[in-house]
C-alpha atoms as a PDB file:
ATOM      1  CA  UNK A   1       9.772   0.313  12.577  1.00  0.00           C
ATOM      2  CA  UNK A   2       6.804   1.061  10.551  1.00  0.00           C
ATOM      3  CA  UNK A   3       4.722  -2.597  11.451  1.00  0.00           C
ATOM      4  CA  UNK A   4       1.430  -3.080  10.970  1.00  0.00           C
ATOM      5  CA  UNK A   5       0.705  -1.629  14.732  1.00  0.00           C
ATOM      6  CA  UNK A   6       2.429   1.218  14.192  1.00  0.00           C
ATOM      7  CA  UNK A   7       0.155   2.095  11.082  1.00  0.00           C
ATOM      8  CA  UNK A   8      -2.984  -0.030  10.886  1.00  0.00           C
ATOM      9  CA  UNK A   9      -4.417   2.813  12.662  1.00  0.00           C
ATOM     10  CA  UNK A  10      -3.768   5.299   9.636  1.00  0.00           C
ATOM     11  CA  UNK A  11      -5.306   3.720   7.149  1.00  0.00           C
ATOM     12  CA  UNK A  12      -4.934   6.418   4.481  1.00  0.00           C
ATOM     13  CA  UNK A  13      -5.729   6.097   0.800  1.00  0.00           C
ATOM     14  CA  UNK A  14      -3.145   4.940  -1.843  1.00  0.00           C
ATOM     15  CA  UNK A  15      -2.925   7.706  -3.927  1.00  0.00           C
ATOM     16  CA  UNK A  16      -1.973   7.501  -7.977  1.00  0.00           C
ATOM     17  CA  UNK A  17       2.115   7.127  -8.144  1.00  0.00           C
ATOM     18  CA  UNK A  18       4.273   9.467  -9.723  1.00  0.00           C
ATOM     19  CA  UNK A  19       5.173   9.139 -13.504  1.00  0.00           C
ATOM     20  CA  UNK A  20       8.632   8.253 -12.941  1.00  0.00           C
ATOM     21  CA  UNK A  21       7.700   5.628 -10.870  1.00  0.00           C
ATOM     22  CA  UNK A  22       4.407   4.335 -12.396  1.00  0.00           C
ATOM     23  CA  UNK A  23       1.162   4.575 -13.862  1.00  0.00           C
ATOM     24  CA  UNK A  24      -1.042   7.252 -12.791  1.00  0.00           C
ATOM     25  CA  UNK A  25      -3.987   5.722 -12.419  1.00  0.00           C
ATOM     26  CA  UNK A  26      -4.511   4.874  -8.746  1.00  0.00           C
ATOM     27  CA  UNK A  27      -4.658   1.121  -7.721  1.00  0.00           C
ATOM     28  CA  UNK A  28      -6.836   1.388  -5.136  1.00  0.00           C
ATOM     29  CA  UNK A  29     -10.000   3.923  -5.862  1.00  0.00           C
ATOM     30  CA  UNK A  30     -11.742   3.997  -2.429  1.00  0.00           C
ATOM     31  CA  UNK A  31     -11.870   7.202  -0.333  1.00  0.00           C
ATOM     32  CA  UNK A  32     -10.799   7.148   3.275  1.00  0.00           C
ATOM     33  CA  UNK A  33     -10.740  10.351   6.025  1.00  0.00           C
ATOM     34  CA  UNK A  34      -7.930  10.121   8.243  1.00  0.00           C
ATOM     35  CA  UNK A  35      -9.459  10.977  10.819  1.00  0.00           C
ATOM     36  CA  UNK A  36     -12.153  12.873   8.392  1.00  0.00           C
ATOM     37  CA  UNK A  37      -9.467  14.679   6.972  1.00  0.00           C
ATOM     38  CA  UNK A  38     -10.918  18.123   8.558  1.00  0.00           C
ATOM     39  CA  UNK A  39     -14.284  16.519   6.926  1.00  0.00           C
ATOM     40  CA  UNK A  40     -13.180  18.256   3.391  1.00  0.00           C
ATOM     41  CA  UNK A  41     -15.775  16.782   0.781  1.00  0.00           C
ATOM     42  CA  UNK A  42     -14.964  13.394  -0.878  1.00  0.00           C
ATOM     43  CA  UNK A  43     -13.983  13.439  -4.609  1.00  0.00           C
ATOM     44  CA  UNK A  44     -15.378   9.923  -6.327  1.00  0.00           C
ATOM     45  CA  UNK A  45     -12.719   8.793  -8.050  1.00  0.00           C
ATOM     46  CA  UNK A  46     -13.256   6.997 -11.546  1.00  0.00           C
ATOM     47  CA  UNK A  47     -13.622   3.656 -12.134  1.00  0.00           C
ATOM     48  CA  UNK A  48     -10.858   1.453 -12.893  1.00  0.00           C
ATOM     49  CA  UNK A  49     -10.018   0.573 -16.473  1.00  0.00           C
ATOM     50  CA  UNK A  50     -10.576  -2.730 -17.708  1.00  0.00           C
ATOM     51  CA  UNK A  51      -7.748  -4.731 -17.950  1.00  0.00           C
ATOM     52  CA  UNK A  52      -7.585  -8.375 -19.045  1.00  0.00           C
ATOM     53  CA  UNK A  53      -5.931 -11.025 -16.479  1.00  0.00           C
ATOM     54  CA  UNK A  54      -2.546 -11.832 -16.875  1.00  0.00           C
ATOM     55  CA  UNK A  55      -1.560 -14.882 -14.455  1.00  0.00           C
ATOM     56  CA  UNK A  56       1.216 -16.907 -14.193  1.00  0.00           C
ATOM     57  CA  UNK A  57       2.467 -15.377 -17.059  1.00  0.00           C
ATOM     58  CA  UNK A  58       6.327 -15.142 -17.600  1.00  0.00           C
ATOM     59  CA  UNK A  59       8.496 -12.190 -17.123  1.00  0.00           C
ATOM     60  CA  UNK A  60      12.015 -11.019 -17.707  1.00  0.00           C
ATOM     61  CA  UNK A  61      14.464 -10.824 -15.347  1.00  0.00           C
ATOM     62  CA  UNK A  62      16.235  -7.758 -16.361  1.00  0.00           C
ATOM     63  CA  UNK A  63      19.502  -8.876 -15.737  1.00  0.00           C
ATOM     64  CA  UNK A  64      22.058  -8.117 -18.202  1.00  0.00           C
ATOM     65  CA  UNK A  65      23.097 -10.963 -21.176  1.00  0.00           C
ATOM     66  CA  UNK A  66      20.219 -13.022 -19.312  1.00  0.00           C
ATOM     67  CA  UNK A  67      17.535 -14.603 -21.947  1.00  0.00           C
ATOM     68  CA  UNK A  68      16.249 -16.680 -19.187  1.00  0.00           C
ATOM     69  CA  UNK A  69      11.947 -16.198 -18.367  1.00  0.00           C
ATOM     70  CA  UNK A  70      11.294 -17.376 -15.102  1.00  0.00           C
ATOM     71  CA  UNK A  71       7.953 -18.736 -14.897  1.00  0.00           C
ATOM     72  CA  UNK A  72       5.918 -16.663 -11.790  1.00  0.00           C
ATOM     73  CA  UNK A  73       2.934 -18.426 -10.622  1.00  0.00           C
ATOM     74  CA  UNK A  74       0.220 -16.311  -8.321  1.00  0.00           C
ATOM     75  CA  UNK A  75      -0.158 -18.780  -5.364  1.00  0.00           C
ATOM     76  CA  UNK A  76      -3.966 -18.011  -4.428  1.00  0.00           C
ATOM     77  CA  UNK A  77      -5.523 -21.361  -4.240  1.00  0.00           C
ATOM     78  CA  UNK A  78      -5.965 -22.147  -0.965  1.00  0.00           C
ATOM     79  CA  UNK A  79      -9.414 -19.813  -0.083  1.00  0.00           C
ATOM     80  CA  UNK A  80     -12.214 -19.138  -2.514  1.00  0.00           C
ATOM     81  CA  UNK A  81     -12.951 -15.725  -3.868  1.00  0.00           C
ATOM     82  CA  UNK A  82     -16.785 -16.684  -3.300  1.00  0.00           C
ATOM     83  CA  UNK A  83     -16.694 -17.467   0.446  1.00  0.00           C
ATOM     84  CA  UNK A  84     -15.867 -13.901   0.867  1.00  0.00           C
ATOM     85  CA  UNK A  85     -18.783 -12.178  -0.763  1.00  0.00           C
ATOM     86  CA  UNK A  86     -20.006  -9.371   1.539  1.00  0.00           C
ATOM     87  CA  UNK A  87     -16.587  -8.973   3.430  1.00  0.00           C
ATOM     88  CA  UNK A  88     -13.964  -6.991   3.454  1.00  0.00           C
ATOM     89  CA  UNK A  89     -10.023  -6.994   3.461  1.00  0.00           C
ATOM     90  CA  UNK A  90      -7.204  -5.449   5.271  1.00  0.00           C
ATOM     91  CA  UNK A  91      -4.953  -5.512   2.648  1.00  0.00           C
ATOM     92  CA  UNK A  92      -1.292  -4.172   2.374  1.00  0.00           C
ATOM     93  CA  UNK A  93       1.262  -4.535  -0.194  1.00  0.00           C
ATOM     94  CA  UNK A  94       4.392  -3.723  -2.421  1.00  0.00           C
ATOM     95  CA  UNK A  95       4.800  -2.701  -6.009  1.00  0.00           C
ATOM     96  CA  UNK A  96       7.822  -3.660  -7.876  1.00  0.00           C
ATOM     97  CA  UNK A  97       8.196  -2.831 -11.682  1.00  0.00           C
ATOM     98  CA  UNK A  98       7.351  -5.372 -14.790  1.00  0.00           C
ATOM     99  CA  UNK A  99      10.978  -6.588 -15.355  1.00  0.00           C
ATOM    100  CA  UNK A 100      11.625  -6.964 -11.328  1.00  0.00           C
ATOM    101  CA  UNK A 101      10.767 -10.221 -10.892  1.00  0.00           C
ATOM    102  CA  UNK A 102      13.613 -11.307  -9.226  1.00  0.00           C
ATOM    103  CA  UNK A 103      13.538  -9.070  -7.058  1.00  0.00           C
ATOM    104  CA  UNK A 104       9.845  -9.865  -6.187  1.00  0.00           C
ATOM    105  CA  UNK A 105      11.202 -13.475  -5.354  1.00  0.00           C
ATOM    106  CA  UNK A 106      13.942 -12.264  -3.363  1.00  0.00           C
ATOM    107  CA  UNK A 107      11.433  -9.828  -1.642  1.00  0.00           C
ATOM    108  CA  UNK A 108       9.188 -12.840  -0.636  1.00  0.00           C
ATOM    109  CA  UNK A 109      11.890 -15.233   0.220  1.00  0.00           C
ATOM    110  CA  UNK A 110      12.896 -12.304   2.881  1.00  0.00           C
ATOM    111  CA  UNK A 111       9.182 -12.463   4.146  1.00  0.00           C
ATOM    112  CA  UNK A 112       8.879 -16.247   4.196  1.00  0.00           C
ATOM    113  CA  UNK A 113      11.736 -17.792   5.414  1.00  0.00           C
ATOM    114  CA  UNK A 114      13.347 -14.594   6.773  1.00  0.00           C
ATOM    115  CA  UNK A 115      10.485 -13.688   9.228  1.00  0.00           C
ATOM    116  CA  UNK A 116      10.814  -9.705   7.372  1.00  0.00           C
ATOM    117  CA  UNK A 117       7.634  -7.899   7.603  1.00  0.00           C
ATOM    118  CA  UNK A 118       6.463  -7.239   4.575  1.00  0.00           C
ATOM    119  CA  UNK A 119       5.277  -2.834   5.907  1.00  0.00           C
ATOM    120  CA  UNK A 120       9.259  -2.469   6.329  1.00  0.00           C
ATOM    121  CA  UNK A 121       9.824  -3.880   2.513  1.00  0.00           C
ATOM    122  CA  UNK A 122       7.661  -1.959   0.976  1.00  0.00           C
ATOM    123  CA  UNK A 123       8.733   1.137   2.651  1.00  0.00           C
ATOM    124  CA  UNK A 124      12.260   0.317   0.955  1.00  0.00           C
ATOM    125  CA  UNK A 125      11.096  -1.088  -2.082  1.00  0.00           C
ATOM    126  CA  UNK A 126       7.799  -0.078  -2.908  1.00  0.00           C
ATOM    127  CA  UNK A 127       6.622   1.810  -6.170  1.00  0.00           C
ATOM    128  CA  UNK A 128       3.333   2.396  -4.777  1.00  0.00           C
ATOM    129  CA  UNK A 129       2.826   5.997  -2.575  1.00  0.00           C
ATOM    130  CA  UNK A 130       0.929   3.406   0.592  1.00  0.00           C
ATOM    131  CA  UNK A 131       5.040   2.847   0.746  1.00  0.00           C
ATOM    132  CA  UNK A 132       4.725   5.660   3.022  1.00  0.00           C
ATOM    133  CA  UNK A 133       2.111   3.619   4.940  1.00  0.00           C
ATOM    134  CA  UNK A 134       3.930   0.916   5.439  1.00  0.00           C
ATOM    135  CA  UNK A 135       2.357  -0.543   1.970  1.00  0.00           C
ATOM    136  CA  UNK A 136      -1.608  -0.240   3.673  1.00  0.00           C
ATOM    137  CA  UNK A 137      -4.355   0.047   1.797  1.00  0.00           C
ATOM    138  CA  UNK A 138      -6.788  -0.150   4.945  1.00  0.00           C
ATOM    139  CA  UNK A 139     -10.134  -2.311   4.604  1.00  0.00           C
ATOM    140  CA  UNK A 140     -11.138  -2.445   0.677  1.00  0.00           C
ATOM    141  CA  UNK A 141     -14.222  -4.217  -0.487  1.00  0.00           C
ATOM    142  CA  UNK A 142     -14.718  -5.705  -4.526  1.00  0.00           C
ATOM    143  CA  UNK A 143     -15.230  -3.604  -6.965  1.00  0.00           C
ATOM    144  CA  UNK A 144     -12.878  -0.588  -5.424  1.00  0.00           C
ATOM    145  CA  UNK A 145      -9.608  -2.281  -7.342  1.00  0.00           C
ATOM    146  CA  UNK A 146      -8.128  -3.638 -10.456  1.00  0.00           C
ATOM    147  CA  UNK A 147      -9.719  -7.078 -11.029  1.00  0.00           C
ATOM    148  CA  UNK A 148      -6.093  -8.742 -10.908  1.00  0.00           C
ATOM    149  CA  UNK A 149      -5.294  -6.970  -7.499  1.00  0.00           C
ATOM    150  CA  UNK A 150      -8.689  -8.010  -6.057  1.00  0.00           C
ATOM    151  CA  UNK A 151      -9.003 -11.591  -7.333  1.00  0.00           C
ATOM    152  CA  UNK A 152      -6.134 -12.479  -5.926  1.00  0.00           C
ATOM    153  CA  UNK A 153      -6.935 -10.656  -2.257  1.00  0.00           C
ATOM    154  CA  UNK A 154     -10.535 -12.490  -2.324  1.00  0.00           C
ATOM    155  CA  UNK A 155      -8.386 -15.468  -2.843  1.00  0.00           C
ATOM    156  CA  UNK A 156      -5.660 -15.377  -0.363  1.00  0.00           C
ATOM    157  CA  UNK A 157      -5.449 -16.960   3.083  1.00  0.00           C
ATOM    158  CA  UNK A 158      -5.067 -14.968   5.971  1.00  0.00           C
ATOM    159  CA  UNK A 159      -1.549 -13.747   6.983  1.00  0.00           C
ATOM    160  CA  UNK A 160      -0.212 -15.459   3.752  1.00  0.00           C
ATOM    161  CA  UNK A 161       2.024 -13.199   0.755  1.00  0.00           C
ATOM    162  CA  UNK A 162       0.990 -13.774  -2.434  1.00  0.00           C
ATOM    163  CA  UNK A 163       1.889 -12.043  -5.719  1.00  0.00           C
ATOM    164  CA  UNK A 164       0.032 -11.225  -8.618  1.00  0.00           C
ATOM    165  CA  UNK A 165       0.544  -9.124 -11.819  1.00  0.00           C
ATOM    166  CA  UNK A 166      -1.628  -5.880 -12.933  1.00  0.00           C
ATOM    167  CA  UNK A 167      -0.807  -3.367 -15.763  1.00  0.00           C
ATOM    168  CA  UNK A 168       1.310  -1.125 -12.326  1.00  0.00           C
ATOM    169  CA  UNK A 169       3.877  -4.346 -12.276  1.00  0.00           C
ATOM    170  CA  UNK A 170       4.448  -6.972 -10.106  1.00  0.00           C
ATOM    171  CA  UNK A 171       2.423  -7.046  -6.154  1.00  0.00           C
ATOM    172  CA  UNK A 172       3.322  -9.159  -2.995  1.00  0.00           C
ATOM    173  CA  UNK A 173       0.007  -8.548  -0.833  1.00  0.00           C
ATOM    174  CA  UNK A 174      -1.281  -9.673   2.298  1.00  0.00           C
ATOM    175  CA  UNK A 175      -4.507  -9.833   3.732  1.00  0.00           C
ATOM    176  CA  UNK A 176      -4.238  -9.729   7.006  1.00  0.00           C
ATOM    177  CA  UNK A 177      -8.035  -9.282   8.215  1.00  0.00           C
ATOM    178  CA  UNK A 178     -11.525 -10.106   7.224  1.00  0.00           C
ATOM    179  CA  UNK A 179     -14.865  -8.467   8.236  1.00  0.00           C
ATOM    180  CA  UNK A 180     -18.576  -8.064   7.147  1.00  0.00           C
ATOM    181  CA  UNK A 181     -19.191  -5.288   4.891  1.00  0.00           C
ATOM    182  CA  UNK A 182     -20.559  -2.600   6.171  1.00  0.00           C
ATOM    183  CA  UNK A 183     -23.674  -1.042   4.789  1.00  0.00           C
ATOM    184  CA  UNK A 184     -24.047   2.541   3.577  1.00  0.00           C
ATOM    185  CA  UNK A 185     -27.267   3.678   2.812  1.00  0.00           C
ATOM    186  CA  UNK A 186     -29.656   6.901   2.372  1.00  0.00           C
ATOM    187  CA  UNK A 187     -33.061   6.808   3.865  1.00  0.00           C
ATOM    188  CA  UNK A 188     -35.566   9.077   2.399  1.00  0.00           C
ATOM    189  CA  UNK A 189     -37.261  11.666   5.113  1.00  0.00           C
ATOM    190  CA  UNK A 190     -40.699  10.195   4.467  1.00  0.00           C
ATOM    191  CA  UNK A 191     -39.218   7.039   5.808  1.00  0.00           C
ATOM    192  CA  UNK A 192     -37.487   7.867   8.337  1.00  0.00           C
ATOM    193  CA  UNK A 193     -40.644   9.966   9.564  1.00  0.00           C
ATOM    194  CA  UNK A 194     -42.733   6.266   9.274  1.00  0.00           C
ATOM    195  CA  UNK A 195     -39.963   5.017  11.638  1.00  0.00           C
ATOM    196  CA  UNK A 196     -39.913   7.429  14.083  1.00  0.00           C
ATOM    197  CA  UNK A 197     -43.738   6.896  15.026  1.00  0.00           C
ATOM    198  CA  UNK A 198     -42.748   3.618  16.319  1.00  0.00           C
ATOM    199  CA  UNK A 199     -41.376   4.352  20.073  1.00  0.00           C
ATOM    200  CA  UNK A 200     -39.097   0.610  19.522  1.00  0.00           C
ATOM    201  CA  UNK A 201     -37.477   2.802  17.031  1.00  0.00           C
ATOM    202  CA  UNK A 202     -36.215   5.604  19.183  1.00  0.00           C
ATOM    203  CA  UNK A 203     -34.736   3.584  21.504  1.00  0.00           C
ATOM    204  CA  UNK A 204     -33.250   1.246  19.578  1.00  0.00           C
ATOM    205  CA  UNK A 205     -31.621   3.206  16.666  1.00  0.00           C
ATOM    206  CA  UNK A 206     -28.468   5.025  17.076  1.00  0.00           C
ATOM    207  CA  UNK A 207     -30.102   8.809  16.005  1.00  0.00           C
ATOM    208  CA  UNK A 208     -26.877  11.394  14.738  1.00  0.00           C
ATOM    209  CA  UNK A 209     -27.175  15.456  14.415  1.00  0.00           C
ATOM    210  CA  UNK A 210     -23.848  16.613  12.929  1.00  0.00           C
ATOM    211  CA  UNK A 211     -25.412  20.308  12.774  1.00  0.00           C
ATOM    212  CA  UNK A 212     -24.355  22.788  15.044  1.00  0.00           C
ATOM    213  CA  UNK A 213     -26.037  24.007  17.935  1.00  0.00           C
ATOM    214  CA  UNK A 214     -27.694  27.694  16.661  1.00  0.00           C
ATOM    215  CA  UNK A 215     -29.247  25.261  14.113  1.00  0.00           C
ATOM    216  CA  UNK A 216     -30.657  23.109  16.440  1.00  0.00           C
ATOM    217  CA  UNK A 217     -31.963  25.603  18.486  1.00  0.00           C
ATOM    218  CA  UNK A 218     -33.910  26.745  15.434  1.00  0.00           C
ATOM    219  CA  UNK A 219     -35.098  23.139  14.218  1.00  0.00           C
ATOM    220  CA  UNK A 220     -34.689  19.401  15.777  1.00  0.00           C
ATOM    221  CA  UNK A 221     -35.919  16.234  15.862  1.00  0.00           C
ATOM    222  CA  UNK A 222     -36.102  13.777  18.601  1.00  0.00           C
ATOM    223  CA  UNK A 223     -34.285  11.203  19.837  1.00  0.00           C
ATOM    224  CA  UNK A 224     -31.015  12.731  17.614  1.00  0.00           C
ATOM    225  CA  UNK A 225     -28.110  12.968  19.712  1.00  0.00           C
ATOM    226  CA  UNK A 226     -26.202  16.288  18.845  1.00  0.00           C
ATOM    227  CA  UNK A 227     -22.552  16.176  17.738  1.00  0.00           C
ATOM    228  CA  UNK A 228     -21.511  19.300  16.429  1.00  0.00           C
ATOM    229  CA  UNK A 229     -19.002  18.555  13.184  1.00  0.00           C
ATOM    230  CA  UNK A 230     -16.872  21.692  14.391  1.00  0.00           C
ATOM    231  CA  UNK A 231     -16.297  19.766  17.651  1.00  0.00           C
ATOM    232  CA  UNK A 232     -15.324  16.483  15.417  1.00  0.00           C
ATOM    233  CA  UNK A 233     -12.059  16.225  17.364  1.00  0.00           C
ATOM    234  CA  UNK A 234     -13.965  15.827  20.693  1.00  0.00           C
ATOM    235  CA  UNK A 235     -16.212  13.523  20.096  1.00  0.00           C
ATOM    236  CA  UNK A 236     -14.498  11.411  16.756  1.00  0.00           C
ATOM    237  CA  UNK A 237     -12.017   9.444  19.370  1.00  0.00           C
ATOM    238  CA  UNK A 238     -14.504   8.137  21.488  1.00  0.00           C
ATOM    239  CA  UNK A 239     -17.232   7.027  18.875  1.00  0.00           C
ATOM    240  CA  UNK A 240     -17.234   3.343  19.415  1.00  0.00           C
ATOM    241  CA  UNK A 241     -17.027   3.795  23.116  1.00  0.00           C
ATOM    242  CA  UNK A 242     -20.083   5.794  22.596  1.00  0.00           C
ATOM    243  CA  UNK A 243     -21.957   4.181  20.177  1.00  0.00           C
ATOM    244  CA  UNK A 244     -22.402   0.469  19.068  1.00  0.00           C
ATOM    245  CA  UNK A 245     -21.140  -0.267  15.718  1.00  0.00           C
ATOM    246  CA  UNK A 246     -23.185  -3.117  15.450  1.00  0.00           C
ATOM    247  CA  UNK A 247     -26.719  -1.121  15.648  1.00  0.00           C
ATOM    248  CA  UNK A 248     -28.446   0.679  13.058  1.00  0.00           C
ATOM    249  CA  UNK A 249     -27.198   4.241  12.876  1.00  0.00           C
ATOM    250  CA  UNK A 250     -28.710   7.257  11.359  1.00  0.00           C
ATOM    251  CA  UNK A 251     -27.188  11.112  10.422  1.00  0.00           C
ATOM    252  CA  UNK A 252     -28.833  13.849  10.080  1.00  0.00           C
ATOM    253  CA  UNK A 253     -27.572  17.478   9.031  1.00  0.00           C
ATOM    254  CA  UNK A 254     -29.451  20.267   7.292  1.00  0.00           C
ATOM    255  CA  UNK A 255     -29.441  19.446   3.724  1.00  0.00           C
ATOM    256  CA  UNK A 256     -27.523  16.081   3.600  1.00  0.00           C
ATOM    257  CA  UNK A 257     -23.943  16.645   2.557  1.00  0.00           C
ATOM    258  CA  UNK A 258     -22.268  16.951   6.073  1.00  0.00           C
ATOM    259  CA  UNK A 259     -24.180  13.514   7.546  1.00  0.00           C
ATOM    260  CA  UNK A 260     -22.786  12.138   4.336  1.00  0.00           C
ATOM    261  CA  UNK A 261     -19.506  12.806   5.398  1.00  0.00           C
ATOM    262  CA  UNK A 262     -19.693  11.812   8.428  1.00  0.00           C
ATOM    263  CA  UNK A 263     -21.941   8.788   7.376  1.00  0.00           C
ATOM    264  CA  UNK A 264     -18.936   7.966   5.280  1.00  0.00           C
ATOM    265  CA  UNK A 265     -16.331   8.031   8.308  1.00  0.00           C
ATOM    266  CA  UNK A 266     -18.493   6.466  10.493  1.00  0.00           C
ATOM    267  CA  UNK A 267     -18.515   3.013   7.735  1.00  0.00           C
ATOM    268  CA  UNK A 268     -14.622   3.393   7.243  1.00  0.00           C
ATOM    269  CA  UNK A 269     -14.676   2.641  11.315  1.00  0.00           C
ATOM    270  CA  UNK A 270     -16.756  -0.353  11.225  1.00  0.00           C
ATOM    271  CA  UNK A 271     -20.132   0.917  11.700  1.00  0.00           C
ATOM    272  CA  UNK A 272     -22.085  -2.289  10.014  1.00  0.00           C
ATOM    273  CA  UNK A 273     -25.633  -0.091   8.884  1.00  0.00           C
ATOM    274  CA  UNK A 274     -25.129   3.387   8.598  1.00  0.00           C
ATOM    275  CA  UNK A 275     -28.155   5.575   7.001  1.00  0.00           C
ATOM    276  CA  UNK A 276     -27.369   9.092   5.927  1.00  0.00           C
ATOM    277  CA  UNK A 277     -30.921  11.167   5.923  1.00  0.00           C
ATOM    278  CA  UNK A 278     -31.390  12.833   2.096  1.00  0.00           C
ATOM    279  CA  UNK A 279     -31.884  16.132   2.041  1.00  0.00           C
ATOM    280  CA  UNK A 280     -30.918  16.448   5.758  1.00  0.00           C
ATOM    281  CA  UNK A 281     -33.757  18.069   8.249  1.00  0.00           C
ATOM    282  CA  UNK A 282     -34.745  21.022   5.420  1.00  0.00           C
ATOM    283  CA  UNK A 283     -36.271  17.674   2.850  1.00  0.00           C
ATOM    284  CA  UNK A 284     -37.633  16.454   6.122  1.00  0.00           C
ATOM    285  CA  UNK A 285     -39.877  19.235   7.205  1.00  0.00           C
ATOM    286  CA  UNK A 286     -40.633  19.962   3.533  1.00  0.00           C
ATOM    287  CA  UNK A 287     -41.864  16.560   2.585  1.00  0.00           C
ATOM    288  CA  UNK A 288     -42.698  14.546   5.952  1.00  0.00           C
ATOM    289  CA  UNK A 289     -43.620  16.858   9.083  1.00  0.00           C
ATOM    290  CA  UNK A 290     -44.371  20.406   8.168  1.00  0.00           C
ATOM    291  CA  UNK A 291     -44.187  21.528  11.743  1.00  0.00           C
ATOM    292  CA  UNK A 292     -40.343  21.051  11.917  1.00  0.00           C
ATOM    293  CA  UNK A 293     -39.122  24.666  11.226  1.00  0.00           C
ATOM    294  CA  UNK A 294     -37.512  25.366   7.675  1.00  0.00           C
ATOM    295  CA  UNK A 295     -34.478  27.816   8.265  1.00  0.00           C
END
């Protein structure tokens, strides 16, 4: 059974369906490692296209010698997009096409009164590639969606399907968890130099080193715990146990891009303030402590 226990854990991205089966541009536009997916860089995807709301608007069934047009309504009304600024969603969902609106009805009928999950539907029914998640989309945030697919996710209780239309077709979604958005950030060396003459700092702040250990045997800084990226698979399973996810956290590498990775991973596992160091430990000894080696 692919439930939501047996794949929350996943949480891969959605990526753009197939042309027989859809539109190619990909509903959701956020990028997730799984676990770090071997750390290979991130590709920013582009930002959706603007598409104009169409609610409650009416669709045809598709069955044959039928004229009828069903009205569809989007039941979303019972939570306010606005409450729910800063958080984000655990979202999953199914994709039927324009003209499948019965379907749709039949599909949430199944959920409502026939106590179906709505993971195994979309594994069966499903347009959308997350099908092969069980329909997850993992934890998305506004602005990372089509405006359609995200007003009505802002809008919808907890635990409760809704549908809504976007230009891919017709959506049942559930949200089926809330939390504060986490906070990604860079910190400039200079700054992080200011912060690290305060002794408060050092023993408060969760300090990272994703570099591996020849480098820090040429060039280190204090306080920075040392987690080799190579040895990802060691440590990656035991990071909350290890670190608080609720504390200010800060990676370091040697010119930035790895921390930023890892930076990036560390958010997508509920790390609230994460702080990726620009420039890595080179910009540091070049612009804020000269006796830190260059290498």
């Amino acid at each position: 059974m692919l439930g939501l226990r047996a794949r929350a854990a996943a949480r891969l991205p959605c990526p753009s369906p197939s042309p027989s089966s859809a539109p190619t541009t990909s509903l959701a536009r956020f990028a997730r490692l799984s676990p770090l997916t071997a750390l290979a860089p991130l590709a920013s995807a582009p930002p959706p296209a603007s598409l104009s709301a169409r609610w409650g608007g009416s669709m045809r069934t598709g069955g044959t010698g039928s004229n009828s047009r069903p009205t569809t309504r989007v039941f979303c009304t019972a939570a306010s997009s606005a409450q729910r600024e800063g958080k984000e969603l655990l979202v999953q969902h199914l994709l039927v096409g324009e003209k499948d609106v019965r379907l749709l009805v039949d599909l949430e009928k199944s959920i409502i009164a026939g106590g179906v999950d709505l993971s195994d539907l979309a594994v069966e029914h499903s347009l959308c590639p997350s099908k092969e998640n069980g329909g997850m989309l993992g934890w998305v945030r506004k602005g990372q969606m089509v405006p359609e697919f995200e007003e009505a996710a802002f809008s919808a209780p907890l635990n409760k399907v809704v549908r809504c239309k976007t230009k891919f077709g017709w959506h049942l979604l559930q949200v089926l968890a809330e939390r504060d958005q986490c906070v990604l950030q860079d910190i400039d060396p200079e700054e992080l130099h200011t912060k690290m003459q305060d002794p408060s700092f050092l023993e408060e702040a969760q300090l990272i080193d994703v570099r591996e250990p020849d480098e820090v045997a040429k060039a280190s800084l204090p306080g920075f715990k040392v987690l080799p990226l190579r040895q990802f698979g060691t440590w990656g399973p035991v990071m909350t146990d290890e670190f608080n996810p609720q504390k200010d956290t800060y990676v370091l590498c040697h010119h930035g891009m790895r921390s930023m990775q890892v930076a990036k991973w560390l958010q997508s596992q509920g790390f609230k303030k994460v702080y990726n160091v620009t420039g890595g430990i080179h910009a540091y000894a070049v612009k804020a402590d000269s006796s830190v080696p260059t290498y």
